[in-house]
N, C-alpha and C. Protein backbone atom coordinates (compact mmCIF):
# COMPACT_ATOMS: atom_id res chain seq x y z
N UNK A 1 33.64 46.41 -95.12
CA UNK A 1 32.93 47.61 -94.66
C UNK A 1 33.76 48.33 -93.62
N UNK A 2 33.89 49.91 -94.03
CA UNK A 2 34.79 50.43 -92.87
C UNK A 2 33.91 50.80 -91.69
N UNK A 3 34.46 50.71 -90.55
CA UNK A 3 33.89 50.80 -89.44
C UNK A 3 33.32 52.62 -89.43
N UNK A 4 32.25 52.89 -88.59
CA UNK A 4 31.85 54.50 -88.61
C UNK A 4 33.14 54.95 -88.06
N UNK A 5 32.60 56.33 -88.44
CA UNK A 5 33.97 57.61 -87.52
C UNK A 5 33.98 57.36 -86.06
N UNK A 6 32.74 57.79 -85.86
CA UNK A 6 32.31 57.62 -84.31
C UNK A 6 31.52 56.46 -83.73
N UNK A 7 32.34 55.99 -82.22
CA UNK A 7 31.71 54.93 -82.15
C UNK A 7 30.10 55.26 -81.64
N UNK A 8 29.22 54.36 -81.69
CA UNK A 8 28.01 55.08 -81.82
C UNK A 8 27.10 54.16 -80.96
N UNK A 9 26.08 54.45 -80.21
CA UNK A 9 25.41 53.43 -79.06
C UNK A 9 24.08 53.00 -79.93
N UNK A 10 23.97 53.65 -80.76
CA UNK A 10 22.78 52.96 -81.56
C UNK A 10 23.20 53.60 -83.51
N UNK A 11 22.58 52.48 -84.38
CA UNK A 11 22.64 53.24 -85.51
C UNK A 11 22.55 54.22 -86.21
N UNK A 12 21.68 55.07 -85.48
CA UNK A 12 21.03 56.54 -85.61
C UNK A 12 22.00 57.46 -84.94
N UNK A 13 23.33 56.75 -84.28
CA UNK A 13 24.34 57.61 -83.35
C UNK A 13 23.65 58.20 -82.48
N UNK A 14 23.02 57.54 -81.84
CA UNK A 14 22.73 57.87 -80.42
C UNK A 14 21.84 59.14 -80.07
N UNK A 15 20.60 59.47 -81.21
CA UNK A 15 19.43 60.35 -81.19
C UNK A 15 19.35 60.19 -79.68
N UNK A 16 19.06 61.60 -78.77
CA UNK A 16 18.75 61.54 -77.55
C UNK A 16 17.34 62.35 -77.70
N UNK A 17 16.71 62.91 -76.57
CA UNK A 17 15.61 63.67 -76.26
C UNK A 17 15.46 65.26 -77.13
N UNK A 18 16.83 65.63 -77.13
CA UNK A 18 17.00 67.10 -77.27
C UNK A 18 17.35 67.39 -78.77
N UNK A 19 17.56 66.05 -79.54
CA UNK A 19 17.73 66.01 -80.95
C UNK A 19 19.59 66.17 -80.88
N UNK A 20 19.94 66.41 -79.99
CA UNK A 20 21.86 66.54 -80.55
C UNK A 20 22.66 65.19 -80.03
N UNK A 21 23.73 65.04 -80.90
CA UNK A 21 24.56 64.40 -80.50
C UNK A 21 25.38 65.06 -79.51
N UNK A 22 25.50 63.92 -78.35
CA UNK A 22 26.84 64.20 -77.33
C UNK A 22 28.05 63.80 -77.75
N UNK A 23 28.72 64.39 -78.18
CA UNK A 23 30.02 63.43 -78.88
C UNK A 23 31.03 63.80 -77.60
N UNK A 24 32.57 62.40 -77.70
CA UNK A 24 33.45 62.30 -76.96
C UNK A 24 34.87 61.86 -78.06
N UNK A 25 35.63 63.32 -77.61
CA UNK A 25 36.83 62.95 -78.57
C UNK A 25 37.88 62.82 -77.53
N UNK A 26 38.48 61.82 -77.36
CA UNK A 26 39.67 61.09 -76.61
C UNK A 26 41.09 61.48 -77.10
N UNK A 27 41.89 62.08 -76.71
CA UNK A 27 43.13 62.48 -77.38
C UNK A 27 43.98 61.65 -76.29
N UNK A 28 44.64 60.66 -76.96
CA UNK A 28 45.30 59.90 -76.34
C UNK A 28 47.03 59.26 -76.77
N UNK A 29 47.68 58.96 -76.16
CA UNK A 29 49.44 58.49 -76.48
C UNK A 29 49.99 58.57 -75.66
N UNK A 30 51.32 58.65 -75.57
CA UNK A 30 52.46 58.06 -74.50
C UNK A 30 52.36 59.40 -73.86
N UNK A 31 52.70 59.32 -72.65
CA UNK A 31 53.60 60.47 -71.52
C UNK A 31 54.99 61.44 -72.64
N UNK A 32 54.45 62.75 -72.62
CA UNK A 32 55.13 63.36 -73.36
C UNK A 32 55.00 63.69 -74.95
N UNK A 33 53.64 63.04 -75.12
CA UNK A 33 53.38 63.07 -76.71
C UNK A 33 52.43 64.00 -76.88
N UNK A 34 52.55 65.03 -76.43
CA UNK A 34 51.41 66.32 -76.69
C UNK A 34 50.47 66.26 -76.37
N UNK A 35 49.57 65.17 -75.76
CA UNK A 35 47.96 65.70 -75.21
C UNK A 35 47.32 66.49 -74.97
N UNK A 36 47.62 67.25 -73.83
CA UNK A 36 46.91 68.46 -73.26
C UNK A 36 47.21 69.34 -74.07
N UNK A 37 48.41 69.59 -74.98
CA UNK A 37 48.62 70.42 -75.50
C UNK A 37 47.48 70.58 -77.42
N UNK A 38 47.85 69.72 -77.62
CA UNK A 38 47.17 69.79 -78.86
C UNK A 38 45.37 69.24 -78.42
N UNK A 39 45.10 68.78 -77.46
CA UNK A 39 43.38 69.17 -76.72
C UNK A 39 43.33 70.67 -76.70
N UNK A 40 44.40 71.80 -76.44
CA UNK A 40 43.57 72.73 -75.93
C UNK A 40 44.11 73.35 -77.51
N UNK A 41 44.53 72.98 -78.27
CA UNK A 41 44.82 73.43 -79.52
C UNK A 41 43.69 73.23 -80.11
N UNK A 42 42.69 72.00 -80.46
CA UNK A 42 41.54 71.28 -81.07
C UNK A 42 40.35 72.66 -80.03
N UNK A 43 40.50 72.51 -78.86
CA UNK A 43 39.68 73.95 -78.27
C UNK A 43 39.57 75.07 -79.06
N UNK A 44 40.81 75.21 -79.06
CA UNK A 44 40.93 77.29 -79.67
C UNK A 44 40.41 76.78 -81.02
N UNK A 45 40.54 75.93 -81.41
CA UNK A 45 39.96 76.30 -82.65
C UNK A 45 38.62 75.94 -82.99
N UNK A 46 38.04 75.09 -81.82
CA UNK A 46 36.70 74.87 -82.14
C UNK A 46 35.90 76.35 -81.37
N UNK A 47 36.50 77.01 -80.43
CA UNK A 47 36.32 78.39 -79.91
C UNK A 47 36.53 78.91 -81.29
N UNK A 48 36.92 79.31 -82.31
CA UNK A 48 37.44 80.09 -83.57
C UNK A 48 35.70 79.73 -84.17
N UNK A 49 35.56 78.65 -84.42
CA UNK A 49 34.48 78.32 -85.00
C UNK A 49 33.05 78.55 -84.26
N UNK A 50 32.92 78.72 -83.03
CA UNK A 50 31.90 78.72 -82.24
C UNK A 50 31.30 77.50 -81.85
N UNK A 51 32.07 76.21 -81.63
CA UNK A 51 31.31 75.25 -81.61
C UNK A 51 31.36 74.90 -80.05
N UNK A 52 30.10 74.82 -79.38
CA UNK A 52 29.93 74.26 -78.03
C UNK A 52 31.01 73.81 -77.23
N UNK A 53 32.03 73.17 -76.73
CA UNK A 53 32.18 72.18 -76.28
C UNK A 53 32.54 72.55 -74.97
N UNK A 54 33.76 71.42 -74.12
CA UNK A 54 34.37 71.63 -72.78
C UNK A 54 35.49 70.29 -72.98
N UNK A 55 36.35 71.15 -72.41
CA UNK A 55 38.15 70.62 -72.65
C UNK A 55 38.08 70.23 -71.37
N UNK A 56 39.02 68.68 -70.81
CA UNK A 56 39.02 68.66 -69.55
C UNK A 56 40.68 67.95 -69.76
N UNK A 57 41.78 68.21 -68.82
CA UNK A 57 42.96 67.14 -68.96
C UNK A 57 42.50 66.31 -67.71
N UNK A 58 42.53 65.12 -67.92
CA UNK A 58 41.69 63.83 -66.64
C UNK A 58 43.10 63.22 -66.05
N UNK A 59 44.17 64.30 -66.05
CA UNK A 59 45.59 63.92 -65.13
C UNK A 59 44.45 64.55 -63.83
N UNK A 60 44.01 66.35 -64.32
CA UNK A 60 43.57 66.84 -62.93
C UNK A 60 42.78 66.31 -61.81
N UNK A 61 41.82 65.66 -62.29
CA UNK A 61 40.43 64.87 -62.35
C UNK A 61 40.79 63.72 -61.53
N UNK A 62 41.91 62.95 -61.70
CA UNK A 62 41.93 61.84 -61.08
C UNK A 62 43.59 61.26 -59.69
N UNK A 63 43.99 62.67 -60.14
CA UNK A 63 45.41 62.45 -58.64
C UNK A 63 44.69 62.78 -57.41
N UNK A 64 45.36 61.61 -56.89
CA UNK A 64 45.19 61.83 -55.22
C UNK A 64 46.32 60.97 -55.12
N UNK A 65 46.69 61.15 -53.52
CA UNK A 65 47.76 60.33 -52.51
C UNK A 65 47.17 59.89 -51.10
N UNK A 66 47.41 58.65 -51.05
CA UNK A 66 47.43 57.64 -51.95
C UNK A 66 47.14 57.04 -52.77
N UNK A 67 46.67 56.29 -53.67
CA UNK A 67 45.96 55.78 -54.49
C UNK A 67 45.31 53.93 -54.12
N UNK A 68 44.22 53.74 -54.76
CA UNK A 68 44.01 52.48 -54.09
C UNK A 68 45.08 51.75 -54.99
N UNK A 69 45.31 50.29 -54.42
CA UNK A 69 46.07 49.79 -55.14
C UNK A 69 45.54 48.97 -56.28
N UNK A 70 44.11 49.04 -56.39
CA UNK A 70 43.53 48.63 -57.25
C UNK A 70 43.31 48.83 -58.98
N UNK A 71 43.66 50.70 -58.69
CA UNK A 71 43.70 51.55 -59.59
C UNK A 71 44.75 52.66 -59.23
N UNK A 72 46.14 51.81 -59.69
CA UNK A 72 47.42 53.05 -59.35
C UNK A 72 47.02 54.09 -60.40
N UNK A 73 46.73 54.03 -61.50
CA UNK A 73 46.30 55.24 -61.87
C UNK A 73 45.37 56.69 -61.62
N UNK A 74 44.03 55.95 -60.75
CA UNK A 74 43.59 57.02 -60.10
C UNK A 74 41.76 56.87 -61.36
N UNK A 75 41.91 55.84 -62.11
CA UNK A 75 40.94 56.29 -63.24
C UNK A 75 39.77 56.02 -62.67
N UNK A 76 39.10 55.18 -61.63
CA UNK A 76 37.49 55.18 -61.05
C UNK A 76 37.72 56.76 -60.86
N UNK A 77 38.21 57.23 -60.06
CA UNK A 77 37.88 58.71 -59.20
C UNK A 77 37.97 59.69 -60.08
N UNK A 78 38.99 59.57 -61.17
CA UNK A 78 38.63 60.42 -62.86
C UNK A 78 37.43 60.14 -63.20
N UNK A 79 37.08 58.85 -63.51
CA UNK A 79 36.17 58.92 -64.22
C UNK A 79 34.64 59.66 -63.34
N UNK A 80 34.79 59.14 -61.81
CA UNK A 80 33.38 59.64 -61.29
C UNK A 80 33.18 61.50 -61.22
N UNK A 81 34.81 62.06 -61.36
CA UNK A 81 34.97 63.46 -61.27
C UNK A 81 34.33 63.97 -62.84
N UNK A 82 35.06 63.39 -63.85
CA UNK A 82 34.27 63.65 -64.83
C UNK A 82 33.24 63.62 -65.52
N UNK A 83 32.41 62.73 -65.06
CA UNK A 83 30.88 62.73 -64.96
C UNK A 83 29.95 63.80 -64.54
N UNK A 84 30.78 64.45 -63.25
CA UNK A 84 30.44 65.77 -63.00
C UNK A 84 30.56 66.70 -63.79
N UNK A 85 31.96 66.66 -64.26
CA UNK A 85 32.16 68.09 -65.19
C UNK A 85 31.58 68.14 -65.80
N UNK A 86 31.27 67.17 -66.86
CA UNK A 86 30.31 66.99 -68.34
C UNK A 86 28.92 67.15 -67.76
N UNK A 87 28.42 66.31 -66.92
CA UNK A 87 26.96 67.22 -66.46
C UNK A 87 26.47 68.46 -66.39
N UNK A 88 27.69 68.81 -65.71
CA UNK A 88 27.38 70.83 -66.04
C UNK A 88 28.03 71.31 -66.99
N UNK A 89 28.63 70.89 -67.89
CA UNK A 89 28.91 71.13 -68.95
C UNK A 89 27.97 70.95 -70.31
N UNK A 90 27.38 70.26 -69.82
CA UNK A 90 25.90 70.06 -70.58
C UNK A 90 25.02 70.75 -70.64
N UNK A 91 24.79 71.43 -68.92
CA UNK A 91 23.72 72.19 -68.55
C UNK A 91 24.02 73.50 -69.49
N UNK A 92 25.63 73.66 -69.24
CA UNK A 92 26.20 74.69 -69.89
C UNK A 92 26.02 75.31 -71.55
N UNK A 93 25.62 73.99 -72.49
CA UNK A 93 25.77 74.07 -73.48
C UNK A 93 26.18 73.05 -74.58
N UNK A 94 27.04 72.80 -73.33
CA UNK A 94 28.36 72.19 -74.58
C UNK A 94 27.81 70.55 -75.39
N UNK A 95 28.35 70.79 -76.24
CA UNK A 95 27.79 69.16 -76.88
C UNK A 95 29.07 68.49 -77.39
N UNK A 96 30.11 68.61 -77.42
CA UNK A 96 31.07 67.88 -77.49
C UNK A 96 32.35 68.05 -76.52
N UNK A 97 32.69 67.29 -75.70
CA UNK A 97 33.78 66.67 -74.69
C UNK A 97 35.15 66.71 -75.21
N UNK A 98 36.04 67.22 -75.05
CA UNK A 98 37.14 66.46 -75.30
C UNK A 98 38.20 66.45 -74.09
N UNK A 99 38.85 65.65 -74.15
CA UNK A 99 39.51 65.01 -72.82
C UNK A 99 40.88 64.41 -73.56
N UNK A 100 41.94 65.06 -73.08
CA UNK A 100 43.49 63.88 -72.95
C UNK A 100 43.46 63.42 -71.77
N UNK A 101 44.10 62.50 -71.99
CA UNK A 101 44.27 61.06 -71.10
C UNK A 101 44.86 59.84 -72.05
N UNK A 102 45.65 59.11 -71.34
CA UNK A 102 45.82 57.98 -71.36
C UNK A 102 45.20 56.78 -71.35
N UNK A 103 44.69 56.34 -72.98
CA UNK A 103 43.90 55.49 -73.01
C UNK A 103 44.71 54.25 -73.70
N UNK A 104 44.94 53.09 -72.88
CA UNK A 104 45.56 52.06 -73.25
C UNK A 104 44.80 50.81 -74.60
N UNK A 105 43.28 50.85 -73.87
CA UNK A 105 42.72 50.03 -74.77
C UNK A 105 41.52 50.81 -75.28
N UNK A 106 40.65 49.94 -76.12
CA UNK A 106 39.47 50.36 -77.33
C UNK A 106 38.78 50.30 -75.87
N UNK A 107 38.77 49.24 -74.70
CA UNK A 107 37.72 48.67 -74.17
C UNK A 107 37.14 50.00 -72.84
N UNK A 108 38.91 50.84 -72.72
CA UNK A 108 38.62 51.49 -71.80
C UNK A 108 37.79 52.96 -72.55
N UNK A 109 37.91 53.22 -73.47
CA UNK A 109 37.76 54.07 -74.46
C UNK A 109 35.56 53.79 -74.31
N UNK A 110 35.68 52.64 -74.67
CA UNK A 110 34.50 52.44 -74.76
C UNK A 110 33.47 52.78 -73.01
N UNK A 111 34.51 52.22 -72.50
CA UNK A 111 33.81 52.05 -71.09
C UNK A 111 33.57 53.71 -70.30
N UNK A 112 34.65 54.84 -70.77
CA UNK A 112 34.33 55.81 -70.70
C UNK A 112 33.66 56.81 -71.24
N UNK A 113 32.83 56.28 -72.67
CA UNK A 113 31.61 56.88 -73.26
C UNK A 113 30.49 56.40 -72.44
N UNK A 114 30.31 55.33 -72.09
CA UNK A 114 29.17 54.56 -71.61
C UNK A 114 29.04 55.65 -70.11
N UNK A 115 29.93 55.49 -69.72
CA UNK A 115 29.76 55.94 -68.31
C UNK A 115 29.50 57.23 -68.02
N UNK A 116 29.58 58.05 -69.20
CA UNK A 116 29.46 59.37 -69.20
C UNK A 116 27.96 59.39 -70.13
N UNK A 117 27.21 58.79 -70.35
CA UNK A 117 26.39 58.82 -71.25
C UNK A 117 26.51 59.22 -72.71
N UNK A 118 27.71 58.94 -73.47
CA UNK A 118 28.09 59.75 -74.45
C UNK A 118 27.27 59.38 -75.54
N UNK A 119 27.24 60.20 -76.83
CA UNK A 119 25.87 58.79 -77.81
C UNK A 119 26.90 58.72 -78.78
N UNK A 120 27.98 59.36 -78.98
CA UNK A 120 29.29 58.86 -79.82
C UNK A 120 30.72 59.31 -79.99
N UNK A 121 31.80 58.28 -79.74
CA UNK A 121 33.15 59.03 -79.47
C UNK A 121 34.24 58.48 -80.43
N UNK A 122 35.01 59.43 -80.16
CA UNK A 122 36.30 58.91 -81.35
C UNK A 122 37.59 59.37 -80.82
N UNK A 123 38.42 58.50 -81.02
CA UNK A 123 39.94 58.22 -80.39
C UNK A 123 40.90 58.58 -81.12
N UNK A 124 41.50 59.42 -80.85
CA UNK A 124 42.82 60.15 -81.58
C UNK A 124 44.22 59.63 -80.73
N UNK A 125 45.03 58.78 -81.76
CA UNK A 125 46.29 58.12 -80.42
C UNK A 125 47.54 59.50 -81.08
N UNK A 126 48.10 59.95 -80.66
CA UNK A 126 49.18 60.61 -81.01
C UNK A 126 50.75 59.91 -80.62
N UNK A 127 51.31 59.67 -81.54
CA UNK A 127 52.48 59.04 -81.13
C UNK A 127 53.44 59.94 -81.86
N UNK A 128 55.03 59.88 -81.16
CA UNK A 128 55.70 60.60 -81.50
C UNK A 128 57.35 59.37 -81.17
N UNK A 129 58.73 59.75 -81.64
CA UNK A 129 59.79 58.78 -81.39
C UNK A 129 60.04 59.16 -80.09
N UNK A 130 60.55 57.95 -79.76
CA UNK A 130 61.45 58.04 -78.00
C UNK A 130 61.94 58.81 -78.23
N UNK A 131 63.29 59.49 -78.85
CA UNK A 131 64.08 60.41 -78.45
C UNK A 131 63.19 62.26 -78.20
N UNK A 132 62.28 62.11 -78.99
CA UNK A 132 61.12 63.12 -78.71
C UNK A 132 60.60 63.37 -77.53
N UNK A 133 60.35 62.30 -77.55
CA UNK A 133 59.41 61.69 -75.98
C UNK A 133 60.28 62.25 -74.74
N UNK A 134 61.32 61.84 -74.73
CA UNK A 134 62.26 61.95 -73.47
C UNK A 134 62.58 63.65 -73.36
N UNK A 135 62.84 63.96 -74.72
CA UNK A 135 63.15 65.57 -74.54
C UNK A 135 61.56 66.18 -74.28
N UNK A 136 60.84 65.91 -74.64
CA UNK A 136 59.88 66.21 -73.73
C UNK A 136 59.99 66.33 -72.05
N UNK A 137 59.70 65.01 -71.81
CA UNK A 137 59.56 64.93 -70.44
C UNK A 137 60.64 65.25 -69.98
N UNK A 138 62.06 65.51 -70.18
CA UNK A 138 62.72 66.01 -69.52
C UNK A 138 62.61 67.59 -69.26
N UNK A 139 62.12 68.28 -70.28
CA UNK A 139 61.82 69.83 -70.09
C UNK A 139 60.98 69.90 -69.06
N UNK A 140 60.24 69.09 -68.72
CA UNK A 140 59.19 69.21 -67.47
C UNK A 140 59.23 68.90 -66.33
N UNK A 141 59.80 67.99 -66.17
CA UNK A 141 59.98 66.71 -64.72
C UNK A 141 61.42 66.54 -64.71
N UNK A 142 61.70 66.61 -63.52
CA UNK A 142 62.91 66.35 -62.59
C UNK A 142 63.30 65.46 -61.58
N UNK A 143 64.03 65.40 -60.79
CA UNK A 143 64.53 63.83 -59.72
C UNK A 143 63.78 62.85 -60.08
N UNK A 144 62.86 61.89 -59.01
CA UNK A 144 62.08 60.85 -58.71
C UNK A 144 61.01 60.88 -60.11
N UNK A 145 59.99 61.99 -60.34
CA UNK A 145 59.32 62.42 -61.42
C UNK A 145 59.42 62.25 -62.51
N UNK A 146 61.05 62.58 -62.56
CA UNK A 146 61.80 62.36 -64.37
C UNK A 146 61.94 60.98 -64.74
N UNK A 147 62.36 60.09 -63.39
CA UNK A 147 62.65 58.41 -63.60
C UNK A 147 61.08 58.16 -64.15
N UNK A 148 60.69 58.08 -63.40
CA UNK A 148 58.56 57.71 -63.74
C UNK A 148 58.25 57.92 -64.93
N UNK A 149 58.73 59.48 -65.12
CA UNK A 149 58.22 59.73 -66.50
C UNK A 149 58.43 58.96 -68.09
N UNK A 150 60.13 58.82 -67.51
CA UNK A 150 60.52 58.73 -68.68
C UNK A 150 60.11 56.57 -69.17
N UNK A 151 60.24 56.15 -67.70
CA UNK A 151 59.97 54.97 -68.46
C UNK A 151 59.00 55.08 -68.36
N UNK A 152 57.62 55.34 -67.96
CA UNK A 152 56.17 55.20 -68.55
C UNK A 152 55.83 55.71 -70.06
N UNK A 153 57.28 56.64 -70.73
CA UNK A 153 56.88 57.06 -71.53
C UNK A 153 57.48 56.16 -72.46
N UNK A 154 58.32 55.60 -72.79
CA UNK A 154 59.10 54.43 -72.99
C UNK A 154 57.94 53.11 -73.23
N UNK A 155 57.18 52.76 -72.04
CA UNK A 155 56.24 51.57 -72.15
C UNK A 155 55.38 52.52 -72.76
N UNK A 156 54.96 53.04 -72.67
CA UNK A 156 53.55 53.17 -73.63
C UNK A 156 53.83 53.32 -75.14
N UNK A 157 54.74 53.95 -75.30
CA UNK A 157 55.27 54.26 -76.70
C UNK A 157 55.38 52.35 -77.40
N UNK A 158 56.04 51.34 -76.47
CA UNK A 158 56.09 50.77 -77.10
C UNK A 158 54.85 49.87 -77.40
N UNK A 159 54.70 49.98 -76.31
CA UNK A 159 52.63 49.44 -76.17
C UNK A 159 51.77 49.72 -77.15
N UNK A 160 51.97 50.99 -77.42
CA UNK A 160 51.11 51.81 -78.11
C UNK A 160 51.34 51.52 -79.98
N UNK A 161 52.20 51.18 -80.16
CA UNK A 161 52.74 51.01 -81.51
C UNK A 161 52.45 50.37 -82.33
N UNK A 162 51.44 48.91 -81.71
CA UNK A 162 51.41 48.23 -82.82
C UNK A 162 49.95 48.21 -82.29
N UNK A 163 49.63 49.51 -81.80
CA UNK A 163 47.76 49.70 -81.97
C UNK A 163 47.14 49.87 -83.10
N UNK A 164 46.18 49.33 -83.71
CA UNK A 164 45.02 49.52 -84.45
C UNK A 164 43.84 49.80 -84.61
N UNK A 165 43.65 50.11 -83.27
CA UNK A 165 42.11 50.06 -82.79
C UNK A 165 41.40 51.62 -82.92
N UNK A 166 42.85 52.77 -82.93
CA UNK A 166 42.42 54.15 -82.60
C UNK A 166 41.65 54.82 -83.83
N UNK A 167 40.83 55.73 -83.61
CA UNK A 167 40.03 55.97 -85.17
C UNK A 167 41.09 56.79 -86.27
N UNK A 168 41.83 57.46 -85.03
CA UNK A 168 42.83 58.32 -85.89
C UNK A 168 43.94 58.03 -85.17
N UNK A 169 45.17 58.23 -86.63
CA UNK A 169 46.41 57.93 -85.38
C UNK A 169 47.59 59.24 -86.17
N UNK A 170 48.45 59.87 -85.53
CA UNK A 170 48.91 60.85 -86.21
C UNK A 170 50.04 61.02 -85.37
N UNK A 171 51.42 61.50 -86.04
CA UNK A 171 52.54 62.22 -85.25
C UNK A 171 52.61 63.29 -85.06
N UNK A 172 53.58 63.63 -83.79
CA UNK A 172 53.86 64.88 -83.34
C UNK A 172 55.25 65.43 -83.34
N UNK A 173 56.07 64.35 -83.90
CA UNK A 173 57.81 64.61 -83.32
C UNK A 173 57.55 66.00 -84.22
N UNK A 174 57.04 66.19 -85.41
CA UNK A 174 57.78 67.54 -85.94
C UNK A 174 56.84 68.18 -86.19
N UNK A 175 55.07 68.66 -85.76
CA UNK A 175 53.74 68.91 -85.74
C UNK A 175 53.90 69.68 -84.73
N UNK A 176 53.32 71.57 -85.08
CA UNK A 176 53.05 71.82 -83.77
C UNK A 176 51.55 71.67 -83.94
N UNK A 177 51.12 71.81 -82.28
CA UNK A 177 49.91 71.04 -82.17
C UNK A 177 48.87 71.52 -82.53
N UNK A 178 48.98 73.07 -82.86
CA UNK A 178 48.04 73.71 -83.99
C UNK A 178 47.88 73.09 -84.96
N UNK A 179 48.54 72.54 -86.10
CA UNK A 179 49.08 71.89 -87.24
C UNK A 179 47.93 69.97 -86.77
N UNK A 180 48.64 69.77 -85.75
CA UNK A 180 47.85 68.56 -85.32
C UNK A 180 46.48 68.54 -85.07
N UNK A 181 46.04 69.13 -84.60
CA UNK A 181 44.58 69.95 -84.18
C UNK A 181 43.60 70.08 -85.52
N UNK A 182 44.59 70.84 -86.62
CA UNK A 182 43.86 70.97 -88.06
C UNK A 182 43.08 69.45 -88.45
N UNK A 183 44.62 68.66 -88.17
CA UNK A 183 44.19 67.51 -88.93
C UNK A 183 43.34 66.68 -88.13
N UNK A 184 42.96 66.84 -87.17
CA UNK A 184 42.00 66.37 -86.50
C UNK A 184 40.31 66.70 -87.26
N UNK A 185 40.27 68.07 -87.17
CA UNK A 185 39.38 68.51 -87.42
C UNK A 185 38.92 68.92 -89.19
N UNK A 186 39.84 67.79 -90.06
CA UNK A 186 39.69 68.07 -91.01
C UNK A 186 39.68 66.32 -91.40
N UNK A 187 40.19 65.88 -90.66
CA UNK A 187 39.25 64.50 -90.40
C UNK A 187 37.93 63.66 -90.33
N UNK A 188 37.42 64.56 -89.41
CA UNK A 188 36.06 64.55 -89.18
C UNK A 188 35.22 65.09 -89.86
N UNK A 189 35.50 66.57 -90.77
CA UNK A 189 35.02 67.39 -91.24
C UNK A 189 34.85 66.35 -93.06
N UNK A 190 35.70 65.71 -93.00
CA UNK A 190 35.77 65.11 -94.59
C UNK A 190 34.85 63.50 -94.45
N UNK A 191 34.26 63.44 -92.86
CA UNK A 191 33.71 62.00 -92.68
C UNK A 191 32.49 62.61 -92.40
N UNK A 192 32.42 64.09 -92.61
CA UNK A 192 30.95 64.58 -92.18
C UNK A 192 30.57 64.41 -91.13
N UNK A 193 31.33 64.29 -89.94
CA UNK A 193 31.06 63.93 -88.47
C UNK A 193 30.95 65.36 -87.36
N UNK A 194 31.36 66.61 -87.99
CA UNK A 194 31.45 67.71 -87.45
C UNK A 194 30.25 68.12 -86.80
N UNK A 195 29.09 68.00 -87.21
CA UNK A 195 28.11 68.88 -87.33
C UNK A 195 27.23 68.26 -85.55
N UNK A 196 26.44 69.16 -84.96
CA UNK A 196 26.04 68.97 -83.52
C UNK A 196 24.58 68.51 -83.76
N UNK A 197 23.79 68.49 -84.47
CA UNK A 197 22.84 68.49 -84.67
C UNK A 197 22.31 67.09 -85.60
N UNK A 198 21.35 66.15 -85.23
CA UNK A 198 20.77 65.33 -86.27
C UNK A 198 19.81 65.59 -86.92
N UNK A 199 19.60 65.79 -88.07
CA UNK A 199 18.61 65.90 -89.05
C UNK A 199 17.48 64.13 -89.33
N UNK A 200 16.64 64.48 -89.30
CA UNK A 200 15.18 63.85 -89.88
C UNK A 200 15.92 62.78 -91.15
């Protein structure tokens, strides 16, 4: 049996009060593998379509200096910032989330639907080759920045590679992220997962 599209908090995918699904789409991969970029690509085009949502990149959400050393990444204080956003983003309208970030495991994936009240989410890993990767991050980041970058982008790439857990997994070395974005949304659209509304 294949697992659903979306992971889901109850069988019914997570029927709330108001009759809609809250969905959470995770666009996730190495440092330099298009995130933010092909998130706000999956935007414009769900803006094209008219569909609800709110784009957040959770780099913004969660830097500060110093950081505890508990969480060099910064992800409690992302995650409690984004709880906010999506609250009024709710109030706002929107019924589906999407967020790049760096998601290493299924578990953290999971732990950030829960915490946001989501009633179902789905994980897009984007991977692309090192030599991609690096010309990336080198167009962006410089001195101290560029060292960081490039081997975090390096470990995750290799981390990331022999994942199985993501619902979707897709390249970018030669995809622009319009092109990537489609196939996102033609993904979902062929698993019948598009739609905001639950029916009876």
């Amino acid at each position: 049996m294949t697992e659903p599209l979306y992971r889901a908090k109850a069988c019914i995918a997570g029927r709330n009060e108001t009759g809609m699904i809250h969905k959470l789409i995770l666009i996730s991969g190495p440092v330099g593998v298009g995130k933010t970029t092909t998130a706000s690509a999956l935007s414009d085009a769900f803006n094209a379509q008219s569909r609800p949502h709110c784009l957040v990149d959770l780099d913004g959400l969660r830097y500060t200096y110093p950081r505890p050393k508990d969480d060099r990444f910064g992800m409690r204080l992302g995650l409690k910032n984004l709880g906010a956003v999506w609250a009024n983003a709710k109030d706002a309208g929107a019924t589906t989330l999407i967020v790049a970030s760096v998601i290493e495991t299924r578990a953290e994936a999971d732990q950030m639907a829960q915490a946001l009240a989501i009633d179902a989410w789905f994980v897009v890993q984007l991977m692309a080759d090192v030599p991609t990767l690096m010309t990336r991050v080198r167009g962006r980041e410089s001195g101290e920045s560029l060292l960081w970058h490039e081997a975090r982008a390096k470990e995750l790439a290799e981390q990331m590679s022999g994942n199985t857990w993501p619902d979707l997994q897709l390249d970018t070395s030669r995809e622009a992220p319009e092109k990537v974005a489609a196939k996102i949304i033609t993904h979902l659209a062929s698993h019948h997962h598009d739609t905001d509304e639950i029916n009876d």
